[in-house]
N, C-alpha and C. Protein backbone atom coordinates (compact mmCIF):
# COMPACT_ATOMS: atom_id res chain seq x y z
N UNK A 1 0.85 -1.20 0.00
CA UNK A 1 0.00 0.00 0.00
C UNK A 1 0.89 1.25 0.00
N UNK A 2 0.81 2.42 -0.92
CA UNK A 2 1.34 3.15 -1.23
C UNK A 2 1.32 4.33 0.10
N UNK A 3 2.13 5.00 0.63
CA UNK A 3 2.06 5.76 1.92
C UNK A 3 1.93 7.18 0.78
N UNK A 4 1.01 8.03 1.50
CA UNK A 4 1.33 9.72 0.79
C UNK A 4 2.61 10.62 0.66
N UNK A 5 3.81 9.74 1.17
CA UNK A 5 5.07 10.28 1.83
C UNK A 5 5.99 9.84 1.01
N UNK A 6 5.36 8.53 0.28
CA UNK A 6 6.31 8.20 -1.03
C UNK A 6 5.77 8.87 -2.14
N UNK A 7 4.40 9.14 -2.39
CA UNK A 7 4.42 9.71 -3.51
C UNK A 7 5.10 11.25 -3.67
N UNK A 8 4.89 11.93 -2.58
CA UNK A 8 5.73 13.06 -2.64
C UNK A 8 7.07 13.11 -2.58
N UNK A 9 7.81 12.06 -2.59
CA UNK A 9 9.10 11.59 -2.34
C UNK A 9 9.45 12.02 -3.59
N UNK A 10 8.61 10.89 -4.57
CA UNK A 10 8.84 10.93 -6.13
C UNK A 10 8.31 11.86 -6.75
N UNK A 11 7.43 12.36 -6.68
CA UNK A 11 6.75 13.89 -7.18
C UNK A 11 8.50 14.96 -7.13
N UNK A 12 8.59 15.05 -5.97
CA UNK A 12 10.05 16.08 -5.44
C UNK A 12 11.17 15.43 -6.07
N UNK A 13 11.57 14.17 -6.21
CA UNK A 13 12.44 14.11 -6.96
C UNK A 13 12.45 14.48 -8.35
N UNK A 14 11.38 14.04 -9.08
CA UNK A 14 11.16 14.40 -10.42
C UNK A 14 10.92 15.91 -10.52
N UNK A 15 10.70 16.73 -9.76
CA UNK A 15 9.99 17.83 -9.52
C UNK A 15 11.67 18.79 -9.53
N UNK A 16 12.79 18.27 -9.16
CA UNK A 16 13.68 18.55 -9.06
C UNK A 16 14.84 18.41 -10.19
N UNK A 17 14.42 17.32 -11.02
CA UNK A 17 14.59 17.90 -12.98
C UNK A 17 14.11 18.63 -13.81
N UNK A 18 12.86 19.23 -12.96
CA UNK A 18 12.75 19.94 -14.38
C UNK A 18 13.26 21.19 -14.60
N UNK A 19 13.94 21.36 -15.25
CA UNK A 19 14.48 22.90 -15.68
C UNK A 19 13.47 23.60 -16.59
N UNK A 20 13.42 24.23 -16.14
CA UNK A 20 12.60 26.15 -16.60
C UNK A 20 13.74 26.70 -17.50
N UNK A 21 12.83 27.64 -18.63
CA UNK A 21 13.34 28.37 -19.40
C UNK A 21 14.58 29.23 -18.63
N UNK A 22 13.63 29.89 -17.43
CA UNK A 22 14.45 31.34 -17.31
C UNK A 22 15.30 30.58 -15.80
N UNK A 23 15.31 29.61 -15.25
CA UNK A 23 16.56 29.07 -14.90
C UNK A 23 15.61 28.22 -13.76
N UNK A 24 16.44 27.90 -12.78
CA UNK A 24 15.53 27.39 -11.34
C UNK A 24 14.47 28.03 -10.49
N UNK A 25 13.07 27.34 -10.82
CA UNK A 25 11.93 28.40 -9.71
C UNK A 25 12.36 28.11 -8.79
N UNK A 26 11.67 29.08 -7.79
CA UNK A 26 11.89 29.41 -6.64
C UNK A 26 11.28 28.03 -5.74
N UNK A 27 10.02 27.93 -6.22
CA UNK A 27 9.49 26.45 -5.55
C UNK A 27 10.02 25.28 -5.77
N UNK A 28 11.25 25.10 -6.29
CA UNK A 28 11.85 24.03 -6.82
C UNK A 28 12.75 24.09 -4.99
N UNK A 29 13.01 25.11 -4.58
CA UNK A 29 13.72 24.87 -3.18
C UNK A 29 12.66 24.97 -1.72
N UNK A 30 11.96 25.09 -2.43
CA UNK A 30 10.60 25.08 -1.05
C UNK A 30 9.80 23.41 -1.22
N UNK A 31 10.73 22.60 -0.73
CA UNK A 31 10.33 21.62 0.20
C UNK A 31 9.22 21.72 0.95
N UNK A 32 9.34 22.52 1.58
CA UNK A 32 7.38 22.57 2.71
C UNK A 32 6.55 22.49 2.56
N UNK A 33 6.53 23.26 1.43
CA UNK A 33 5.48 24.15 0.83
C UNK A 33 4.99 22.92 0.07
N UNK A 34 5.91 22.85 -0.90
CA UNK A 34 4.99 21.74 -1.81
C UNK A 34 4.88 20.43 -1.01
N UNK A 35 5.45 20.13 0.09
CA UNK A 35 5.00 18.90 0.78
C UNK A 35 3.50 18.75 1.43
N UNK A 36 3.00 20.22 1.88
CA UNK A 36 2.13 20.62 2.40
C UNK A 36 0.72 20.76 1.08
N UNK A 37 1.02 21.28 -0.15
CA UNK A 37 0.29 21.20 -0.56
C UNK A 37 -0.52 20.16 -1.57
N UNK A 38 0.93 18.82 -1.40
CA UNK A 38 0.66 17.96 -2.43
C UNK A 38 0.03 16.80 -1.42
N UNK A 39 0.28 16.90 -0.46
CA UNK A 39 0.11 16.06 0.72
C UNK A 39 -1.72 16.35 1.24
N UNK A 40 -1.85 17.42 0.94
CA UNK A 40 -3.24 18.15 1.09
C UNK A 40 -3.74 17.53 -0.43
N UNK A 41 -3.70 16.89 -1.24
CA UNK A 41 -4.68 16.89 -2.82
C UNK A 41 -4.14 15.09 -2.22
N UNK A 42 -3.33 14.69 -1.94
CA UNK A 42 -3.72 13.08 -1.60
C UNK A 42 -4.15 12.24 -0.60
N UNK A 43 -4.37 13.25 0.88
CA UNK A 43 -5.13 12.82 1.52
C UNK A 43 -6.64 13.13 1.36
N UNK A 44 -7.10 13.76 0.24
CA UNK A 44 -8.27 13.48 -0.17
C UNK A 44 -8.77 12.56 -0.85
N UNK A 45 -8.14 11.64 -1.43
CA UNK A 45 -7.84 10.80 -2.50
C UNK A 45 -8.04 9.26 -1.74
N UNK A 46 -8.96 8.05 -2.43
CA UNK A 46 -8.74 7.22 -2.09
C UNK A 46 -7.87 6.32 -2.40
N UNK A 47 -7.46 5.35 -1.35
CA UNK A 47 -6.28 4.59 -1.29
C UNK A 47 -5.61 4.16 -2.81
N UNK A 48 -6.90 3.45 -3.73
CA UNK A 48 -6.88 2.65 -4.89
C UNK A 48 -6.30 4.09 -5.56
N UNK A 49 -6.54 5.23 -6.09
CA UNK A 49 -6.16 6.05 -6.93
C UNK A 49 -5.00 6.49 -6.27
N UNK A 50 -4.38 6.40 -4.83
CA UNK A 50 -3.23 6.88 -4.80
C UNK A 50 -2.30 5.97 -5.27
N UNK A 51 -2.44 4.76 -4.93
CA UNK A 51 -1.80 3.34 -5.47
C UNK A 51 -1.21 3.60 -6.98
N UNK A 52 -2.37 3.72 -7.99
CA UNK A 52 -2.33 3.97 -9.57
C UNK A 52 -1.66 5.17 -9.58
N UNK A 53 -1.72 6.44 -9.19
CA UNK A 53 -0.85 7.38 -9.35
C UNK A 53 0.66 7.35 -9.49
N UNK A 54 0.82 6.85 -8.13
CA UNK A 54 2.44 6.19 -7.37
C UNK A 54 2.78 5.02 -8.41
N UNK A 55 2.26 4.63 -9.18
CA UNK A 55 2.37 3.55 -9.91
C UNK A 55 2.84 4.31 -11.47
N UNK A 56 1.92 5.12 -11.52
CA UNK A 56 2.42 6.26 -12.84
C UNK A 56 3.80 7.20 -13.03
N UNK A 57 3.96 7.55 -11.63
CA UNK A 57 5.36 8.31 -11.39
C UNK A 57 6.45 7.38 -11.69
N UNK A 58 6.50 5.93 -11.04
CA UNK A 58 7.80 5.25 -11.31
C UNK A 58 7.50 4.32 -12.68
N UNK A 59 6.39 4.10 -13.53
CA UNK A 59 6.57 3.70 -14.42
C UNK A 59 7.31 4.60 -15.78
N UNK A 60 6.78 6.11 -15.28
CA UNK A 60 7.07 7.09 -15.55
C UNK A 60 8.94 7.31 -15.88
N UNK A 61 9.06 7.48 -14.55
CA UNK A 61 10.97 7.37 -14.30
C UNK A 61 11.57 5.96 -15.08
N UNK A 62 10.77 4.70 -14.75
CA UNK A 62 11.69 3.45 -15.59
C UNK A 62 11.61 3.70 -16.80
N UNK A 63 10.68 4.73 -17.68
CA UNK A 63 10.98 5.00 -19.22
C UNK A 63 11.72 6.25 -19.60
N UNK A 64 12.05 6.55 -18.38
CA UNK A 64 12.91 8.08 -18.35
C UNK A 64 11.98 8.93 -18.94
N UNK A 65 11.05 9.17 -18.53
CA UNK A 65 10.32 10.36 -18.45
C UNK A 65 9.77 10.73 -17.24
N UNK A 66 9.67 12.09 -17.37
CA UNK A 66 9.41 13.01 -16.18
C UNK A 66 8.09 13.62 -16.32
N UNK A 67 6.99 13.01 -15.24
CA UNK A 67 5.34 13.44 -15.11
C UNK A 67 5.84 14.98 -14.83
N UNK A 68 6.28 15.79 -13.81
CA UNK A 68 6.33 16.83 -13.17
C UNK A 68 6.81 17.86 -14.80
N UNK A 69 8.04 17.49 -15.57
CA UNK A 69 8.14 17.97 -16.82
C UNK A 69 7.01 17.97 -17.62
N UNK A 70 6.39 16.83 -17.56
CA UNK A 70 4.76 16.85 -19.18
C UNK A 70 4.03 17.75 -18.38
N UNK A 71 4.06 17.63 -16.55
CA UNK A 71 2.49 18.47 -16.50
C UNK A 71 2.50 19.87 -17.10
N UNK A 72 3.74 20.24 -16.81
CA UNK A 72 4.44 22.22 -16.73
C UNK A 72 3.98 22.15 -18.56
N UNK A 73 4.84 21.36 -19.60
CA UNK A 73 4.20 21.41 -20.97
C UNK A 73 3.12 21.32 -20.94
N UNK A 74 2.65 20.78 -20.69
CA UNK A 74 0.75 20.14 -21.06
C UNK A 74 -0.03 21.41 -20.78
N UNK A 75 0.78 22.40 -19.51
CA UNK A 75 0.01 23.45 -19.44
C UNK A 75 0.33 24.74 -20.26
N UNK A 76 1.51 24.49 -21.23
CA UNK A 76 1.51 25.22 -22.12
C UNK A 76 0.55 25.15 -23.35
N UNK A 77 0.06 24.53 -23.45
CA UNK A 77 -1.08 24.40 -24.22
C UNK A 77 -1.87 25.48 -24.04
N UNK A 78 -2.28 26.41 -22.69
CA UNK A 78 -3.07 26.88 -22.66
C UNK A 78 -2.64 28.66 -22.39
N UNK A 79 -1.27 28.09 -21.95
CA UNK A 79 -0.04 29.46 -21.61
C UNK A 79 0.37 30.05 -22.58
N UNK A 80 0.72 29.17 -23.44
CA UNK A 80 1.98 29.43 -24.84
C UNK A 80 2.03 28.84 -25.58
N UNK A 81 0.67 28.50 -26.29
CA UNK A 81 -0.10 27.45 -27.41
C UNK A 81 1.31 27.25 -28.72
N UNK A 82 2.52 28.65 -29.18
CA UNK A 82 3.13 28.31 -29.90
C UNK A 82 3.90 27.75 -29.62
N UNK A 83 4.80 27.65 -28.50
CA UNK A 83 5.67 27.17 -27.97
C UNK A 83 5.10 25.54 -28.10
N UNK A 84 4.03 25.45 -27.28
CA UNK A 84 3.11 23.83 -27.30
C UNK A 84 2.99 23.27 -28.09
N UNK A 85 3.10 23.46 -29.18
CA UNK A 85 2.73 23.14 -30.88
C UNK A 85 4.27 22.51 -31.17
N UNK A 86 5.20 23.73 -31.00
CA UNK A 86 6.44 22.85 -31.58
C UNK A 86 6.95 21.76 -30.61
N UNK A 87 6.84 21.53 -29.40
CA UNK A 87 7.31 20.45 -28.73
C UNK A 87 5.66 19.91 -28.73
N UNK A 88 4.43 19.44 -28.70
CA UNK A 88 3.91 18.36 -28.78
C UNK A 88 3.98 17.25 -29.00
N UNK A 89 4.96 16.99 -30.35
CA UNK A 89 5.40 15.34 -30.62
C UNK A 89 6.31 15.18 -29.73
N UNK A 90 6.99 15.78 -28.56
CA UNK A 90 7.99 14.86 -27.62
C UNK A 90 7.11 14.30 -26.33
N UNK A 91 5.70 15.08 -26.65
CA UNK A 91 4.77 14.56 -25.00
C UNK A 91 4.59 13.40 -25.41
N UNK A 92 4.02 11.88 -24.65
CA UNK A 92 3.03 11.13 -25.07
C UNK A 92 1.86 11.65 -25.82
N UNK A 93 1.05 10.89 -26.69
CA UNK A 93 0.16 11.10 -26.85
C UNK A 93 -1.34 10.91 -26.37
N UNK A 94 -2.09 11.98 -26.45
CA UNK A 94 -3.28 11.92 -25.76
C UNK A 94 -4.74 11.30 -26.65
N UNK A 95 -4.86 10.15 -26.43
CA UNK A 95 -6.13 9.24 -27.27
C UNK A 95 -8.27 10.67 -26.68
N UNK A 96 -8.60 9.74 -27.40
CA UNK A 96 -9.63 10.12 -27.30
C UNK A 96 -10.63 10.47 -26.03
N UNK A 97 -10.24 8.82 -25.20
CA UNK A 97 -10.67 8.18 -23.89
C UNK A 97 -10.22 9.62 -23.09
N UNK A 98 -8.81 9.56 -23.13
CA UNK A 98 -7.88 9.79 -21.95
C UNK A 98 -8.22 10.91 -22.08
N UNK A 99 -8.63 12.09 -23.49
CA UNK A 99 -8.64 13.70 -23.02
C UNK A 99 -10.82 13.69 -22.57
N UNK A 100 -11.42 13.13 -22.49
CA UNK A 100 -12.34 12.97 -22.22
C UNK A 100 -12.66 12.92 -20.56
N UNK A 101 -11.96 12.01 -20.74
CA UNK A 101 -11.99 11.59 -18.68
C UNK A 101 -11.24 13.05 -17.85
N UNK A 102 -9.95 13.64 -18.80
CA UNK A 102 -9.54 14.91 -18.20
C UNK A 102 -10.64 15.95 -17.82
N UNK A 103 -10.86 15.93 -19.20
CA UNK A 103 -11.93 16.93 -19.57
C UNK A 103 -12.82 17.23 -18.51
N UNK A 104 -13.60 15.73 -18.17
CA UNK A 104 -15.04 15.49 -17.08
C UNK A 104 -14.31 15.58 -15.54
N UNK A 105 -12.99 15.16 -14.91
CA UNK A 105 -12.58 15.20 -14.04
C UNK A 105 -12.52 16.92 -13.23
N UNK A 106 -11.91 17.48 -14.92
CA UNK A 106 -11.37 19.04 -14.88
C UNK A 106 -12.62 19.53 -14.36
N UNK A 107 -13.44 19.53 -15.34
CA UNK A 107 -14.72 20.05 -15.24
C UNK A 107 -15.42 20.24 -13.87
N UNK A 108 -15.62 19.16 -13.31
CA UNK A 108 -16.04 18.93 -12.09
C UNK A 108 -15.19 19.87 -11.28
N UNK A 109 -14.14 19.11 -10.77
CA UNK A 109 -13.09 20.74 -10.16
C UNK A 109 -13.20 21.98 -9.94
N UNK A 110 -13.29 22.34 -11.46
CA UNK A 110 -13.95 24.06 -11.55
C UNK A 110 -14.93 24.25 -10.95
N UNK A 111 -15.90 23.83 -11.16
CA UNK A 111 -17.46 23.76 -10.16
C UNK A 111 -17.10 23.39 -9.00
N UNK A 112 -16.54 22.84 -8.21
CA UNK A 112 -16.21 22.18 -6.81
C UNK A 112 -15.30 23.67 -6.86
N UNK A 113 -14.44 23.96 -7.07
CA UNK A 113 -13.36 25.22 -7.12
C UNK A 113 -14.16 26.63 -6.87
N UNK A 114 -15.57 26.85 -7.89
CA UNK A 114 -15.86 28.01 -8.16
C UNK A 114 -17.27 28.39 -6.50
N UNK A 115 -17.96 26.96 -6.17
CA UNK A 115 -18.50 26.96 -5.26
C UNK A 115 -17.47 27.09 -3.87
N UNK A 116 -16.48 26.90 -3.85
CA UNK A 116 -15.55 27.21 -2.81
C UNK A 116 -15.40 28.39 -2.82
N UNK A 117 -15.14 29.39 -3.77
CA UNK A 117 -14.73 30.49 -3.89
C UNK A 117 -16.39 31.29 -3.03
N UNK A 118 -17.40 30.71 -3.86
CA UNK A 118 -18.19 31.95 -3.28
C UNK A 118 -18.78 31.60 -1.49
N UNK A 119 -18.09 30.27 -1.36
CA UNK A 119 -18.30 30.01 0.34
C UNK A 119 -17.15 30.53 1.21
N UNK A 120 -16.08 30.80 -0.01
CA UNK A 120 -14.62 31.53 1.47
C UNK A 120 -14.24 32.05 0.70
N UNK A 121 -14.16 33.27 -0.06
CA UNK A 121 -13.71 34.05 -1.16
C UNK A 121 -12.46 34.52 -0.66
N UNK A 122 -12.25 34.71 0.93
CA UNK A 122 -10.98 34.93 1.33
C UNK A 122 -9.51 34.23 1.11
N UNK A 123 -10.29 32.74 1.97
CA UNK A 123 -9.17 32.13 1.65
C UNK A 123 -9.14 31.39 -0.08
N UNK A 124 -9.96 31.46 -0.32
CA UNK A 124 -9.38 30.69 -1.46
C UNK A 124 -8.90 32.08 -3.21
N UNK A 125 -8.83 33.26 -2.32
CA UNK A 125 -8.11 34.56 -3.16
C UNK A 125 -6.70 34.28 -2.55
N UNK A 126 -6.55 33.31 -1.73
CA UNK A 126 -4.82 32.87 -1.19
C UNK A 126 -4.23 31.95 -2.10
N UNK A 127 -5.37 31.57 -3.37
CA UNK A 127 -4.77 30.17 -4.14
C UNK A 127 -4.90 30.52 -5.36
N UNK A 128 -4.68 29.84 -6.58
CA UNK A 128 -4.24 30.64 -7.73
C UNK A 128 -5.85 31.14 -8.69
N UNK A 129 -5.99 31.80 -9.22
CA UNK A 129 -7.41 31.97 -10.22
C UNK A 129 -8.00 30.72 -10.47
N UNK A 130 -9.07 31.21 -10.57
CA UNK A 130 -9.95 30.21 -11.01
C UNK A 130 -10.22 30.11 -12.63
N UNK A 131 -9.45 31.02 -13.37
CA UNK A 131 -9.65 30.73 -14.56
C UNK A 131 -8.55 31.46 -15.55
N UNK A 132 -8.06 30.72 -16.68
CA UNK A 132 -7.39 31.33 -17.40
C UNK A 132 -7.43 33.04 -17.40
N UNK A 133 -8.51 33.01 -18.45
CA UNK A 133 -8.84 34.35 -18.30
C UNK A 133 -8.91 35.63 -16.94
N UNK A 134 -8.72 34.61 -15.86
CA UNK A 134 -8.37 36.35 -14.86
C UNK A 134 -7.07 35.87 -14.57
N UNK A 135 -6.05 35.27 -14.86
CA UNK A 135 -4.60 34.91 -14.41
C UNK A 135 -3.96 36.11 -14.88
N UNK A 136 -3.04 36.54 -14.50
CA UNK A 136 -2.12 37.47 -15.06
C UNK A 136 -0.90 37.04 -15.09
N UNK A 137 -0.24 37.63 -15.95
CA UNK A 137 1.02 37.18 -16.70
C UNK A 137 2.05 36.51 -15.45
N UNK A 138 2.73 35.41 -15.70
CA UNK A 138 3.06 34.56 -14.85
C UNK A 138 2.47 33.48 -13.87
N UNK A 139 0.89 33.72 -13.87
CA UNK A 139 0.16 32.74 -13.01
C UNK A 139 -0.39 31.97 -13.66
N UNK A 140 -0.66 30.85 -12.88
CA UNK A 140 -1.62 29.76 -13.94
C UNK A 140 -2.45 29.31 -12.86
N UNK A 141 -3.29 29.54 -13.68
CA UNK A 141 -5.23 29.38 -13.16
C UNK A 141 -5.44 27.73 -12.55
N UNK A 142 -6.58 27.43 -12.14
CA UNK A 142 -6.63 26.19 -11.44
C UNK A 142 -6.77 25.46 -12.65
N UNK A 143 -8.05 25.85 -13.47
CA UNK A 143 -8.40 25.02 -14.97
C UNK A 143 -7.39 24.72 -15.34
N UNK A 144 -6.03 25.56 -15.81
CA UNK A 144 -4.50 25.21 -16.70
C UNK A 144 -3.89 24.03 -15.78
N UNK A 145 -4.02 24.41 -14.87
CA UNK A 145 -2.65 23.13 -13.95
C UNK A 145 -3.68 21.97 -13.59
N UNK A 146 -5.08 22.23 -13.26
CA UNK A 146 -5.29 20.88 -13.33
C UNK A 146 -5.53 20.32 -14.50
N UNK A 147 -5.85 20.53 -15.86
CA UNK A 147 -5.95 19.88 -16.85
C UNK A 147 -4.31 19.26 -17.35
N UNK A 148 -3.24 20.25 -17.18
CA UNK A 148 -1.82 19.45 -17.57
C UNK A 148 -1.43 18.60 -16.52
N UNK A 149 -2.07 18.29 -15.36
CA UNK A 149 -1.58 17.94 -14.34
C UNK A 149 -2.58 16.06 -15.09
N UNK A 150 -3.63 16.41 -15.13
CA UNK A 150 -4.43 15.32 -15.16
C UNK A 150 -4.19 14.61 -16.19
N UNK A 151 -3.44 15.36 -17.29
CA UNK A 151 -2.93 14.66 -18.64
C UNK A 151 -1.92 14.04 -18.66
N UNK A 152 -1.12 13.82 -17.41
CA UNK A 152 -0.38 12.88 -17.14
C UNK A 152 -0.24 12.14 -16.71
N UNK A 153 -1.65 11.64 -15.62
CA UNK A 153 -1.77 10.34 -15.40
C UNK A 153 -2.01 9.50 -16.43
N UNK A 154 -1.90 8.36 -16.34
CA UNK A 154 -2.26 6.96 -17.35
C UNK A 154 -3.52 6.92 -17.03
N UNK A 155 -4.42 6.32 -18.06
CA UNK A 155 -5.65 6.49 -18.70
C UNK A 155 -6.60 5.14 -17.16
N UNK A 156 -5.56 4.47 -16.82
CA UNK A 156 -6.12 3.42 -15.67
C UNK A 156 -6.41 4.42 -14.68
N UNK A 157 -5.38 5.60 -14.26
CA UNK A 157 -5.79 6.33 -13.13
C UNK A 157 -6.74 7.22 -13.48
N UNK A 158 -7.14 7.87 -14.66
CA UNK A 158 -7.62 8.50 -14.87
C UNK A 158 -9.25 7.65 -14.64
N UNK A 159 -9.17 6.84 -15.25
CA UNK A 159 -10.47 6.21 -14.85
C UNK A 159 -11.03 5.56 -13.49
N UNK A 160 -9.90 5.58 -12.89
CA UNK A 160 -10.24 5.49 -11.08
C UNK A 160 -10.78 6.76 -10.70
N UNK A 161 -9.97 7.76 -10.93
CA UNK A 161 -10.48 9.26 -10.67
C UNK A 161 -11.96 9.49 -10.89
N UNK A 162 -11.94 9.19 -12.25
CA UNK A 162 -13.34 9.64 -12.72
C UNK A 162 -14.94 8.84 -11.94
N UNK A 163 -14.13 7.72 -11.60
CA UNK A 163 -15.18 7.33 -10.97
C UNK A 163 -15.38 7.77 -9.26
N UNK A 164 -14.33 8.36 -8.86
CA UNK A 164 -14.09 9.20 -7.19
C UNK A 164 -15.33 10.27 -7.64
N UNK A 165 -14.99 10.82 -8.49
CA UNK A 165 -15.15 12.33 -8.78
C UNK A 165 -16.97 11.74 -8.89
N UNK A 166 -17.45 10.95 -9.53
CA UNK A 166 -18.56 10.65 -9.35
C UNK A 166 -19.44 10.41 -8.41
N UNK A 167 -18.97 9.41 -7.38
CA UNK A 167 -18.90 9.19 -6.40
C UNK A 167 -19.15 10.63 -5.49
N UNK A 168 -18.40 11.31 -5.39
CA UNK A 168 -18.26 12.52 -4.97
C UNK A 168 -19.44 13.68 -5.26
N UNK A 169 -19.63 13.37 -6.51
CA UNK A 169 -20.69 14.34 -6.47
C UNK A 169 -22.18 13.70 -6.37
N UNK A 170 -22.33 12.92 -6.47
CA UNK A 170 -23.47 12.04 -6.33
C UNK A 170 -23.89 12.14 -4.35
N UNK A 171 -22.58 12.02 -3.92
CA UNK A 171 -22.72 12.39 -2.03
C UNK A 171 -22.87 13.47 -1.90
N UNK A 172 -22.18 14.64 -2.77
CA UNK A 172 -22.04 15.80 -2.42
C UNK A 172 -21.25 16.70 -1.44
N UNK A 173 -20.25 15.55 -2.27
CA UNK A 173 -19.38 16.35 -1.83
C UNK A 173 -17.94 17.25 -2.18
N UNK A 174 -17.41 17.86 -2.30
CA UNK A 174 -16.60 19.50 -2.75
C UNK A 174 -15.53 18.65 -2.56
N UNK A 175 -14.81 18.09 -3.54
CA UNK A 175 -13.45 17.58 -3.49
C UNK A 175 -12.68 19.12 -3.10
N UNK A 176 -12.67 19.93 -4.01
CA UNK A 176 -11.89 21.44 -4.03
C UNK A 176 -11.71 21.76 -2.34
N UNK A 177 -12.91 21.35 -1.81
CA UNK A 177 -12.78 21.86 0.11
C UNK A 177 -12.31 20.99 0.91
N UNK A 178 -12.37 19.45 0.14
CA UNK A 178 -11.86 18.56 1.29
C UNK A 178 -10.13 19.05 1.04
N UNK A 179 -9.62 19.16 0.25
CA UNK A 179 -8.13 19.66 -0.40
C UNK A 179 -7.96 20.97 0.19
N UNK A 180 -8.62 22.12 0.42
CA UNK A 180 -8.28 22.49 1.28
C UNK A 180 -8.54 23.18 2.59
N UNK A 181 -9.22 22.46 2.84
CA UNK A 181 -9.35 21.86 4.52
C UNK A 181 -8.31 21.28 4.66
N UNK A 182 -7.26 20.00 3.99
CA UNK A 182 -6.32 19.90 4.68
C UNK A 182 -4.99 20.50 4.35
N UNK A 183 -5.61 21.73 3.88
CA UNK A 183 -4.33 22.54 3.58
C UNK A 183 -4.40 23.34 4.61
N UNK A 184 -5.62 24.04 5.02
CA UNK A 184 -5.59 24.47 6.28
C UNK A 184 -5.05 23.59 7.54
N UNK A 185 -5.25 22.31 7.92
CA UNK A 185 -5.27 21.68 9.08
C UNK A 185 -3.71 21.59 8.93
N UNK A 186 -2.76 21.41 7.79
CA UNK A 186 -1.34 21.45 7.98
C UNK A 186 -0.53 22.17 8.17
N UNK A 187 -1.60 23.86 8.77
CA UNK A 187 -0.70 24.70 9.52
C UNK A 187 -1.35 24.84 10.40
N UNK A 188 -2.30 24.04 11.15
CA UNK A 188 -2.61 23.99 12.46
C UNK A 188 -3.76 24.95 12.44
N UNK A 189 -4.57 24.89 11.49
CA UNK A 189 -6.13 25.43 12.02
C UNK A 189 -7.18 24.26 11.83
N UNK A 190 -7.95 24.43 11.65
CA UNK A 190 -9.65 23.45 11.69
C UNK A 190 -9.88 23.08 10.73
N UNK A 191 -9.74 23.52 9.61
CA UNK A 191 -10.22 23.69 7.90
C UNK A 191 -10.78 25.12 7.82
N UNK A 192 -11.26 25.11 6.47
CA UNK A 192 -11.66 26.29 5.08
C UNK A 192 -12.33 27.49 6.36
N UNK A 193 -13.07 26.91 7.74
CA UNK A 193 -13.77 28.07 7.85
C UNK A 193 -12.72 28.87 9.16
N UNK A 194 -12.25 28.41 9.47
CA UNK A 194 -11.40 28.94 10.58
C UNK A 194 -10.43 29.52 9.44
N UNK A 195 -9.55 29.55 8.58
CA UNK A 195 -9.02 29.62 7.54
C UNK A 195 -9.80 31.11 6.85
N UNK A 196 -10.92 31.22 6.62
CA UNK A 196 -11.90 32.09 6.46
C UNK A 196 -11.57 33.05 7.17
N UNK A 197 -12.11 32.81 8.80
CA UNK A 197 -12.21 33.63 9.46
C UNK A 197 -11.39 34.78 10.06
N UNK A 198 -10.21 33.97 10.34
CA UNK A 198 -8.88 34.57 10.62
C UNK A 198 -8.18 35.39 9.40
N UNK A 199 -8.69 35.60 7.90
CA UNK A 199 -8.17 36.12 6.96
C UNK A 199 -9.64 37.67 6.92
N UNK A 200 -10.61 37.59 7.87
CA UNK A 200 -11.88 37.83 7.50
C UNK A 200 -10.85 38.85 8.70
N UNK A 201 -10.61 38.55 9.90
CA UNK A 201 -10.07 39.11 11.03
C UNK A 201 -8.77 40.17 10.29
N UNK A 202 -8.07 39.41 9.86
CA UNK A 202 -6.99 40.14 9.37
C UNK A 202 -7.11 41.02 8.57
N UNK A 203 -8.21 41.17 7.53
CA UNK A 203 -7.97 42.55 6.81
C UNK A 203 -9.43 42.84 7.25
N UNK A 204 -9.75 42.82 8.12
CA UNK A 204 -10.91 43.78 9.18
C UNK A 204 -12.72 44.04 8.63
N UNK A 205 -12.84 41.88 8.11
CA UNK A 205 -14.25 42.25 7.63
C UNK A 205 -14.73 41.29 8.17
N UNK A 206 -14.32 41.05 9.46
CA UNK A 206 -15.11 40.29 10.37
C UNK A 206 -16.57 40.99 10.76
């Protein structure tokens, strides 16, 4: 059984080849940070899809390719469509199935994402846009990173997902809040509404 502590193991290692145009990001040395926030999107996650994930990263590495490299491309597609065009034939390719299941996974998200926003508009103006179109130059929106992010799982995880994500909304429940709720609880508050409140306190619209 896959622990959440290995997949971020391998996420950070791979996460630690990829070279950027304009040289090394800054989050490439913030360890915490991304431990905290990747650690927050897989303890929402059930066991079976973390399994298949962790299973994608090192099948990933035994063909010498790098998931953390395709996701950053994949989201040029939506960043820097020319740039995306001339390296496309070095990504895998994406079948019919596989951009479908993105598609419906993504989809869902945004709606789980956009209903978060209008229940804690505070804290979740602490996390990146909710959409291409209001990102500004250098940011990438939730839609961009989770669709290149999701285009790199294998089409098996993708179809575990899709059936969570169903699951999920059929209970009703906000994947986007269980993610971060435990982004809140990993700096020691309650979740989304204490998280809320204390940002509601801080710039004085309590």
């Amino acid at each position: 059984m896959t622990g959440i502590k290995d997949i971020v193991a391998e996420e950070w290692r791979q996460f630690q080849l990829v070279q950027n145009e304009g040289g090394r990001a800054s989050c490439q040395d913030d360890f915490p940070e991304f431990q905290r926030q990747r650690e927050s999107q897989f303890r929402a996650w059930p066991q079976q899809l973390r399994d298949s994930y962790y299973q994608d990263l090192l099948d990933a590495a035994q063909q010498g390719r790098n998931l953390l490299t395709e996701k950053y491309a994949y989201m040029m597609r939506e960043t820097a469509p020319e740039r995306f065009a001339a390296m496309e034939h070095l990504l895998p390719p994406v079948d019919g199935e596989k951009r479908a299941l993105v598609e419906e996974i993504a989809a869902a998200h945004m709606e789980w994402a956009e209903r978060f926003a209008e229940k804690f508009p505070l804290y979740a103006a602490t996390g990146r846009p909710l959409r291409a179109a209001d990102a500004f130059p250098g940011q990438t929106a939730i839609e961009t990173y989770t669709r290149g992010e999701l285009t790199t799982y294998s089409t098996r995880t993708l179809r575990l997902y899709a059936d969570y994500v169903r699951r999920c909304r059929e209970q009703g429940v906000n994947l986007a809040q269980e993610i971060r709720d435990n982004t809140a609880r990993a700096i020691g508050l309650s979740g989304s509404e204490e998280a809320e409140e204390m940002l509601a306190r801080k710039y004085g619209k309590a």
